[in-house]
N, C-alpha and C. Protein backbone atom coordinates (compact mmCIF):
# COMPACT_ATOMS: atom_id res chain seq x y z
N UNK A 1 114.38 64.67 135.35
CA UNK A 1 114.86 64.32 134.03
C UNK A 1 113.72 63.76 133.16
N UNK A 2 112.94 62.99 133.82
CA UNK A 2 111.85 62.30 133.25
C UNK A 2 110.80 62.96 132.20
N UNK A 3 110.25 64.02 133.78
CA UNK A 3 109.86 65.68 133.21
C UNK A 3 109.97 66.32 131.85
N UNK A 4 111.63 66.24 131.90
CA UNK A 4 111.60 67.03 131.18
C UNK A 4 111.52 66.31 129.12
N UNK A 5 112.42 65.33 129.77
CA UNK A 5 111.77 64.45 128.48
C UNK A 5 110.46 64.44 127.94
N UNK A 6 109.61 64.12 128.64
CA UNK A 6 108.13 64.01 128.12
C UNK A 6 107.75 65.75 128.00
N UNK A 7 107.88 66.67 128.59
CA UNK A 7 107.91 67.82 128.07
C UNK A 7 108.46 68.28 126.84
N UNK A 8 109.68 67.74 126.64
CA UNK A 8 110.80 68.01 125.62
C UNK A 8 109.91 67.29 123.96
N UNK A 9 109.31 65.85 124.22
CA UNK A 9 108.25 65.29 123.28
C UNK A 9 107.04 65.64 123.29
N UNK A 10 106.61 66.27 123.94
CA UNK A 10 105.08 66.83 123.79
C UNK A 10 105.20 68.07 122.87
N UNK A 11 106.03 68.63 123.49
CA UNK A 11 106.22 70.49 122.64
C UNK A 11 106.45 69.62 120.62
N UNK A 12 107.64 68.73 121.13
CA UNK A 12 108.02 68.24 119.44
C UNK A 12 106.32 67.78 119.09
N UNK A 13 105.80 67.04 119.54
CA UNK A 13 104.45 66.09 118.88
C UNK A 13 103.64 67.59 118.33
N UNK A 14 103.66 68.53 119.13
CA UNK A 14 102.78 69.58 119.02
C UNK A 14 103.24 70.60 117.76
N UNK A 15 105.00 71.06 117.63
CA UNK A 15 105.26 71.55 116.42
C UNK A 15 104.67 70.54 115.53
N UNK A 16 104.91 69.04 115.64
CA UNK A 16 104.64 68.43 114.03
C UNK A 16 103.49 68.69 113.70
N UNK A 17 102.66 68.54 114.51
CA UNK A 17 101.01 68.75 114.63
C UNK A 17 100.65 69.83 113.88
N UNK A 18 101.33 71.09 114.32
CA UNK A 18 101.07 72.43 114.03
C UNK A 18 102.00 72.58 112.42
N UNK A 19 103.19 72.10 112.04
CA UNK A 19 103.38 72.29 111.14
C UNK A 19 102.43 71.68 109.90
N UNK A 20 102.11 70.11 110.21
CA UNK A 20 101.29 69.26 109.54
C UNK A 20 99.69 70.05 109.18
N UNK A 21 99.37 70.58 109.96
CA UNK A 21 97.86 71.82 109.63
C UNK A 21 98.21 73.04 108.90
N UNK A 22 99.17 73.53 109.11
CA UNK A 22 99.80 75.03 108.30
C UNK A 22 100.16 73.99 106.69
N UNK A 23 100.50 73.25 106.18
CA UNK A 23 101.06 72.89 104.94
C UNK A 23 99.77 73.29 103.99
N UNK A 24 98.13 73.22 104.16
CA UNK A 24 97.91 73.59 102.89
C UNK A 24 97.87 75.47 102.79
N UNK A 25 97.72 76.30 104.07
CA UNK A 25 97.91 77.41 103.96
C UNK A 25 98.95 77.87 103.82
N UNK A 26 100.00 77.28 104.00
CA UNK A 26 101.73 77.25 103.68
C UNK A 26 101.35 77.73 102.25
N UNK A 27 101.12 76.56 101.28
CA UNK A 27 100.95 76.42 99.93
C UNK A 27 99.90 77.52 99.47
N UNK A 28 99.11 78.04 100.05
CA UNK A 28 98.30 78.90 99.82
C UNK A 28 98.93 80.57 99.93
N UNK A 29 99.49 80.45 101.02
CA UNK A 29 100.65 81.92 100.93
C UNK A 29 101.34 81.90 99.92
N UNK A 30 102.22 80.67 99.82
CA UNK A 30 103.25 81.12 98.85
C UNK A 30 102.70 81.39 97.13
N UNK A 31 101.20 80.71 96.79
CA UNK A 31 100.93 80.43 95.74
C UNK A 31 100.24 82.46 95.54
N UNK A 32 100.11 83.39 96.50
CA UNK A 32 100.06 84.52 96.46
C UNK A 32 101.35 85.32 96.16
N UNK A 33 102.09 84.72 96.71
CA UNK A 33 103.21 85.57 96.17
C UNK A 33 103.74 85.56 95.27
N UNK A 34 103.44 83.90 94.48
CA UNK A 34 103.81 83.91 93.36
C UNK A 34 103.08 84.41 92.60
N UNK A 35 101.91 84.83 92.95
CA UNK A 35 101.33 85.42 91.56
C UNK A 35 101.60 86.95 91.72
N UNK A 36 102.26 87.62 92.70
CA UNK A 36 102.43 88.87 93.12
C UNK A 36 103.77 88.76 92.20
N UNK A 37 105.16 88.11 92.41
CA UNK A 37 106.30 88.30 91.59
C UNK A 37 106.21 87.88 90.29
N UNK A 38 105.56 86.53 89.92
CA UNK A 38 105.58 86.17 88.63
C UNK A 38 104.39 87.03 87.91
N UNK A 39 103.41 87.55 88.46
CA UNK A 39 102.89 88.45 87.59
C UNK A 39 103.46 90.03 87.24
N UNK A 40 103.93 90.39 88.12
CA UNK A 40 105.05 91.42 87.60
C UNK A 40 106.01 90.57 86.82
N UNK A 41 106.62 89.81 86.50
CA UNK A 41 107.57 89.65 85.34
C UNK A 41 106.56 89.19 84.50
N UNK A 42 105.77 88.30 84.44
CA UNK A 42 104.83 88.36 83.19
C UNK A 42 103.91 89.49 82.75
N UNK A 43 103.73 90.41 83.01
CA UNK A 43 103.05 91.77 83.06
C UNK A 43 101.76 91.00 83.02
N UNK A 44 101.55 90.49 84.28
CA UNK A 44 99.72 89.67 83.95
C UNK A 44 98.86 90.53 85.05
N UNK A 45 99.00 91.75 84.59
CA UNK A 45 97.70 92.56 85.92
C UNK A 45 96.97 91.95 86.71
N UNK A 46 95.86 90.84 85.82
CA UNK A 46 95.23 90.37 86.88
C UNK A 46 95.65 89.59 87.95
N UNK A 47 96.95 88.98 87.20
CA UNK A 47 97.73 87.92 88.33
C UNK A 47 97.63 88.98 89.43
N UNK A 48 98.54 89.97 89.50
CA UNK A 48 99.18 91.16 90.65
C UNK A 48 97.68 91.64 91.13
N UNK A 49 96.79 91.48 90.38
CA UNK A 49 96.00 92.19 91.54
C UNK A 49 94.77 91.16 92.01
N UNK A 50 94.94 89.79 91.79
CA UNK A 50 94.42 88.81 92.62
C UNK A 50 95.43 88.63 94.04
N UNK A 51 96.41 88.94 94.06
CA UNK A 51 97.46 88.65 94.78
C UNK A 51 97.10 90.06 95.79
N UNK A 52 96.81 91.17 95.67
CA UNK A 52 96.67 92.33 96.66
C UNK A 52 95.66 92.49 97.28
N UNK A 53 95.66 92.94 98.45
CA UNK A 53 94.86 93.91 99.05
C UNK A 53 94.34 95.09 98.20
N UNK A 54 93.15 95.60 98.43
CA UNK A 54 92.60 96.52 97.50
C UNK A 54 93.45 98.14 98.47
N UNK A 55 93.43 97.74 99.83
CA UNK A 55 94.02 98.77 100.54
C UNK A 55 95.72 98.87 100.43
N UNK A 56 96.44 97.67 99.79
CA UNK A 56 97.64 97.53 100.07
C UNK A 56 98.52 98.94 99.88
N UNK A 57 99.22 99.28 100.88
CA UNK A 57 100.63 100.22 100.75
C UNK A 57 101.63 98.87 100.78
N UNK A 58 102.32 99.60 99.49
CA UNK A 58 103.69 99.17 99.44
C UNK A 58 104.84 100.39 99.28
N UNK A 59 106.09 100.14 100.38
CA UNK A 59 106.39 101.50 100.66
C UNK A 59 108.35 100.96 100.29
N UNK A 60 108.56 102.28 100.18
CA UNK A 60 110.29 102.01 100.14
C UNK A 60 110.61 103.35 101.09
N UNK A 61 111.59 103.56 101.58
CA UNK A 61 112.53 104.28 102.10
C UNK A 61 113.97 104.60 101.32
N UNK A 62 113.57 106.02 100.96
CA UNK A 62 114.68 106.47 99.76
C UNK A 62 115.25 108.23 100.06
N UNK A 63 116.28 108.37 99.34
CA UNK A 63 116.25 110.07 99.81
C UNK A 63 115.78 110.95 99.06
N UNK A 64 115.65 111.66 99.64
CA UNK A 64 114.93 112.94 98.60
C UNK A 64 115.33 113.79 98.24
N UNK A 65 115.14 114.58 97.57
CA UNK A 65 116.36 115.94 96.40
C UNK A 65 117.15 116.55 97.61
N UNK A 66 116.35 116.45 99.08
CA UNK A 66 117.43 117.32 99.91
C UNK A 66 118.27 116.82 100.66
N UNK A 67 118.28 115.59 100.45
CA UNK A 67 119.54 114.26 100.89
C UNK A 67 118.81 113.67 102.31
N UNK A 68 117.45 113.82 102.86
CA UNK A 68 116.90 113.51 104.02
C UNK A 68 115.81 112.43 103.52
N UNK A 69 115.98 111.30 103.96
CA UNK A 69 115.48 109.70 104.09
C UNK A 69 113.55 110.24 103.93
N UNK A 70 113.26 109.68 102.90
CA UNK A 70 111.61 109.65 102.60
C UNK A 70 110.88 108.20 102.38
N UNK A 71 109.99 108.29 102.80
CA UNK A 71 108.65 107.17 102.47
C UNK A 71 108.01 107.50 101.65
N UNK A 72 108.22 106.75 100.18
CA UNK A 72 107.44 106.73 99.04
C UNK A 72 106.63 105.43 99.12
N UNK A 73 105.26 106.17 98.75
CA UNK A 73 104.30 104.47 98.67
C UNK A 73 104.12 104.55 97.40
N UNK A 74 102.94 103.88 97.39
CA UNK A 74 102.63 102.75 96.11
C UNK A 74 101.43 101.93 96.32
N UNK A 75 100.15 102.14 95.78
CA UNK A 75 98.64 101.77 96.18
C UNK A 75 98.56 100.08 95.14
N UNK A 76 97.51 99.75 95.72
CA UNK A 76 97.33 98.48 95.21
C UNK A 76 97.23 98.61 93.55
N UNK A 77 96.55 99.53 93.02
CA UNK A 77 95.90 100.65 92.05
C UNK A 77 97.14 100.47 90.99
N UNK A 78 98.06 101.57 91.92
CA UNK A 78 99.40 101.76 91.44
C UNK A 78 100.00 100.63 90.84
N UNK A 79 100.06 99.67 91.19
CA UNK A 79 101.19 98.35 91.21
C UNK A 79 100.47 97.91 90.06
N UNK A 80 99.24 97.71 90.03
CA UNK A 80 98.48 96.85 88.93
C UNK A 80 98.71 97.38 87.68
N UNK A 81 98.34 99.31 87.66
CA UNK A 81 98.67 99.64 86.04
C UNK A 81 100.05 99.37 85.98
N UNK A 82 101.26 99.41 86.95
CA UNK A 82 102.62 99.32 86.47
C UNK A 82 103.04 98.19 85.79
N UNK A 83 102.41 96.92 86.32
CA UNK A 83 102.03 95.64 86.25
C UNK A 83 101.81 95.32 84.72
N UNK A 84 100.80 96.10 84.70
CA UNK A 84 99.92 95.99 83.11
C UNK A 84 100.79 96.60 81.69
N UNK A 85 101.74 97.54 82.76
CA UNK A 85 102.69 98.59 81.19
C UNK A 85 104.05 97.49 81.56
N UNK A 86 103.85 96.95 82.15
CA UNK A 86 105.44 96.47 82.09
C UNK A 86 105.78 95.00 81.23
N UNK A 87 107.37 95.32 80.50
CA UNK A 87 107.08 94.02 79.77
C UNK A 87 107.63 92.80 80.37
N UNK A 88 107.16 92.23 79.47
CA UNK A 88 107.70 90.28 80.21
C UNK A 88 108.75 89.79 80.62
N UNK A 89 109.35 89.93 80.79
CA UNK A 89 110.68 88.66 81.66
C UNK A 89 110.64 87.87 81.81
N UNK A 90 111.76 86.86 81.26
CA UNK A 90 111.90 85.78 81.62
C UNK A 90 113.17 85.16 82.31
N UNK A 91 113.11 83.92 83.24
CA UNK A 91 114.30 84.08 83.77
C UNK A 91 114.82 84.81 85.33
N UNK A 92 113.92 85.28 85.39
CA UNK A 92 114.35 86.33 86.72
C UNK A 92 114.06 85.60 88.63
N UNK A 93 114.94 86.18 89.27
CA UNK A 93 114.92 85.77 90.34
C UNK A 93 113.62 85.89 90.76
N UNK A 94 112.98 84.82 91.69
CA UNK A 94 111.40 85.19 92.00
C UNK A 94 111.59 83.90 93.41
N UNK A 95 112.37 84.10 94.41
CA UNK A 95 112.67 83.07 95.77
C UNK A 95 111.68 83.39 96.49
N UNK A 96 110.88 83.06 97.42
CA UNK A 96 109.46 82.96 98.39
C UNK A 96 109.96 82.38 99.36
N UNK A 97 110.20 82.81 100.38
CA UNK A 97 110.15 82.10 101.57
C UNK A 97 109.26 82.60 102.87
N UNK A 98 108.41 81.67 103.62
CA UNK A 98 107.42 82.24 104.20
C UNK A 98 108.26 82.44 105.99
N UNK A 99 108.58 83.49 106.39
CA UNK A 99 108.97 83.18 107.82
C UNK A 99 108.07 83.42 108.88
N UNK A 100 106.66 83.20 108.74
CA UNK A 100 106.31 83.57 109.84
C UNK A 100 104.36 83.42 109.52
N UNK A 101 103.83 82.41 110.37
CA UNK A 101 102.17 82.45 110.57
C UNK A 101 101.72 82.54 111.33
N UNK A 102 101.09 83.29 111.92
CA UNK A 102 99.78 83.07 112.46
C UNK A 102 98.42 83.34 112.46
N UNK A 103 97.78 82.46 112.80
CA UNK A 103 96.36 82.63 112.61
C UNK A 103 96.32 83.25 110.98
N UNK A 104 95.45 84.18 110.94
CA UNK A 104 95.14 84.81 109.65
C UNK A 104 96.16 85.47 108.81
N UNK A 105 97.19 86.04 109.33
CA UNK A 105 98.48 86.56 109.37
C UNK A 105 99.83 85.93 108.99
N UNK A 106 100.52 86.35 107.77
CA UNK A 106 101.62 85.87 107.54
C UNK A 106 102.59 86.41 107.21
N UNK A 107 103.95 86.74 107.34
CA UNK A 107 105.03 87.60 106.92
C UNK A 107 105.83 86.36 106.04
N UNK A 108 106.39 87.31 104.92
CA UNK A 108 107.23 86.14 103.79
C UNK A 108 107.85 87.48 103.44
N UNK A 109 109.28 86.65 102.53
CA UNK A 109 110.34 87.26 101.92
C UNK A 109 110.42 87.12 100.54
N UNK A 110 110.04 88.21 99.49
CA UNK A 110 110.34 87.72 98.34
C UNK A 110 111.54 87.99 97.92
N UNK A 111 112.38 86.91 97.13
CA UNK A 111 113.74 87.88 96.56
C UNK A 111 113.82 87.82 95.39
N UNK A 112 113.41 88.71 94.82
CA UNK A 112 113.29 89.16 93.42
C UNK A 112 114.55 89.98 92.93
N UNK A 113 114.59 90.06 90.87
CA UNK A 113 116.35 90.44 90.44
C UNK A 113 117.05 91.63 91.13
N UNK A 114 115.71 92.96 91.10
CA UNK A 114 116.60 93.93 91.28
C UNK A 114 116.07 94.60 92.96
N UNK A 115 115.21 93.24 93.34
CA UNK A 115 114.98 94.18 94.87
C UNK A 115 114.70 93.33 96.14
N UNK A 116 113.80 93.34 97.00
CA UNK A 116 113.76 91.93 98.21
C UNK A 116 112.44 92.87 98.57
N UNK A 117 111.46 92.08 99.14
CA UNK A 117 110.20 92.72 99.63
C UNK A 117 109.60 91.69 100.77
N UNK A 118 109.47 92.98 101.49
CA UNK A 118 109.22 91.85 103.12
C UNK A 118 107.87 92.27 103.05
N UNK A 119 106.61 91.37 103.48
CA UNK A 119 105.10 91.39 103.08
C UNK A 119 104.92 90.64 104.24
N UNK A 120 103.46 91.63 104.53
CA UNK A 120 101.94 91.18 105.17
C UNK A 120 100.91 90.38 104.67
N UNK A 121 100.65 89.82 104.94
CA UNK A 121 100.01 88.83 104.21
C UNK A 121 98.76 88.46 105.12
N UNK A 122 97.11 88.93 104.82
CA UNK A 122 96.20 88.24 105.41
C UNK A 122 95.28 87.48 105.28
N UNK A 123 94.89 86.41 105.15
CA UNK A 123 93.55 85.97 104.82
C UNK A 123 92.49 86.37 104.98
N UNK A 124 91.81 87.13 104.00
CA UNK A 124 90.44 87.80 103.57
C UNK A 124 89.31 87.25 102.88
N UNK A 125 88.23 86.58 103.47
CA UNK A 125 87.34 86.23 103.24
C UNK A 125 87.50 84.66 102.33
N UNK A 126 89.17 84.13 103.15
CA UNK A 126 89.09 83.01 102.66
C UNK A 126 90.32 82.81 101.88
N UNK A 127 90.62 83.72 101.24
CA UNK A 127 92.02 83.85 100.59
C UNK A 127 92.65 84.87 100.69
N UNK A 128 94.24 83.79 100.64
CA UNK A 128 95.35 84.78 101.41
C UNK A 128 95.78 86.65 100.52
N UNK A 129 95.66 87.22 100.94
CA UNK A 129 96.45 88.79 100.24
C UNK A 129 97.08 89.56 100.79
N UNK A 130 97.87 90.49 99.85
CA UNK A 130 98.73 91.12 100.32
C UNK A 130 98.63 92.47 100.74
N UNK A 131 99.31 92.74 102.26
CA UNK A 131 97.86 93.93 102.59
C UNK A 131 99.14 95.05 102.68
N UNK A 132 100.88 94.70 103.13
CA UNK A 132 101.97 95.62 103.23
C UNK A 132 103.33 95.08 102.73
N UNK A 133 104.04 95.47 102.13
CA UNK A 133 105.33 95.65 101.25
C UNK A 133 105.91 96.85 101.81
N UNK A 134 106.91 95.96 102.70
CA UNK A 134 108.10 96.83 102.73
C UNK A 134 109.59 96.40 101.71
N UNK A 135 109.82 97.60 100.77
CA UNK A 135 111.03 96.80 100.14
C UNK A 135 112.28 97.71 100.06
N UNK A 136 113.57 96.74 99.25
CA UNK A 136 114.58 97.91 99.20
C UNK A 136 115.15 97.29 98.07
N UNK A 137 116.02 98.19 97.33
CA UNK A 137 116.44 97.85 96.11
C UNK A 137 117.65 96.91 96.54
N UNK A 138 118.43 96.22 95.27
CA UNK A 138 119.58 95.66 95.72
C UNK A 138 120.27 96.72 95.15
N UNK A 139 121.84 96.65 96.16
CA UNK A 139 122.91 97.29 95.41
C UNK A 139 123.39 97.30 93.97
């Protein structure tokens, strides 16, 4: 019983530990994504493409004229001029939640008005970007 107690507080001392070191890269992920959603509603290009990977695919799963399920992407490239033609919004859903770090590596959820985008996220030469977007529209 003893065991397992002091086992049971070591693992806890060690999450706090580990959460307490992740808080400024915590803040550093999410401050990417926000410039990934809030620069698409502000049409601020450069925001969206400080926020990407220069390699990034961002992909959806949709059907195609012959009713059979397709993978359409979308280059880092892509996103930025869409970025740049699109107009401003205000108001719009833009939720961040990060579920998942490690090491260099991070997966987060954005939930944005008209869609949800599940992202890769790596730290590159120091700062965090976005290297894959998987998304789907809402109903």
């Amino acid at each position: 019983m003893q065991r397992r107690i002091f086992m049971s507080g070591a693992a806890l001392a060690a999450a706090s530990t580990a959460a307490a070191a992740a808080e400024p890269e915590a803040a550093a992920i999410e401050a990417c994504a926000r410039d990934y959603i809030e620069g698409w509603y502000a049409g601020d290009a450069a925001r969206m493409e400080r926020a990407l990977h220069p390699e990034l695919a961002k992909r959806i799963v949709k059907r195609g004229a012959d009713g059979h399920a397709e993978l359409q992407s979308m280059s880092a490239m892509t996103l930025v001029q869409y970025t740049r033609n699109h107009k401003p919004e205000t108001g719009k859903r833009a939720d961040v939640k990060i579920l998942d770090v490690f090491g260099r590596t991070a997966s987060v959820r954005v939930d944005a008005e008209a869609w949800i985008d599940y992202m890769h996220m790596a730290q590159v030469e120091g700062r965090w970007r976005i290297v894959n977007v998987l998304w789907e529209l809402r109903a």
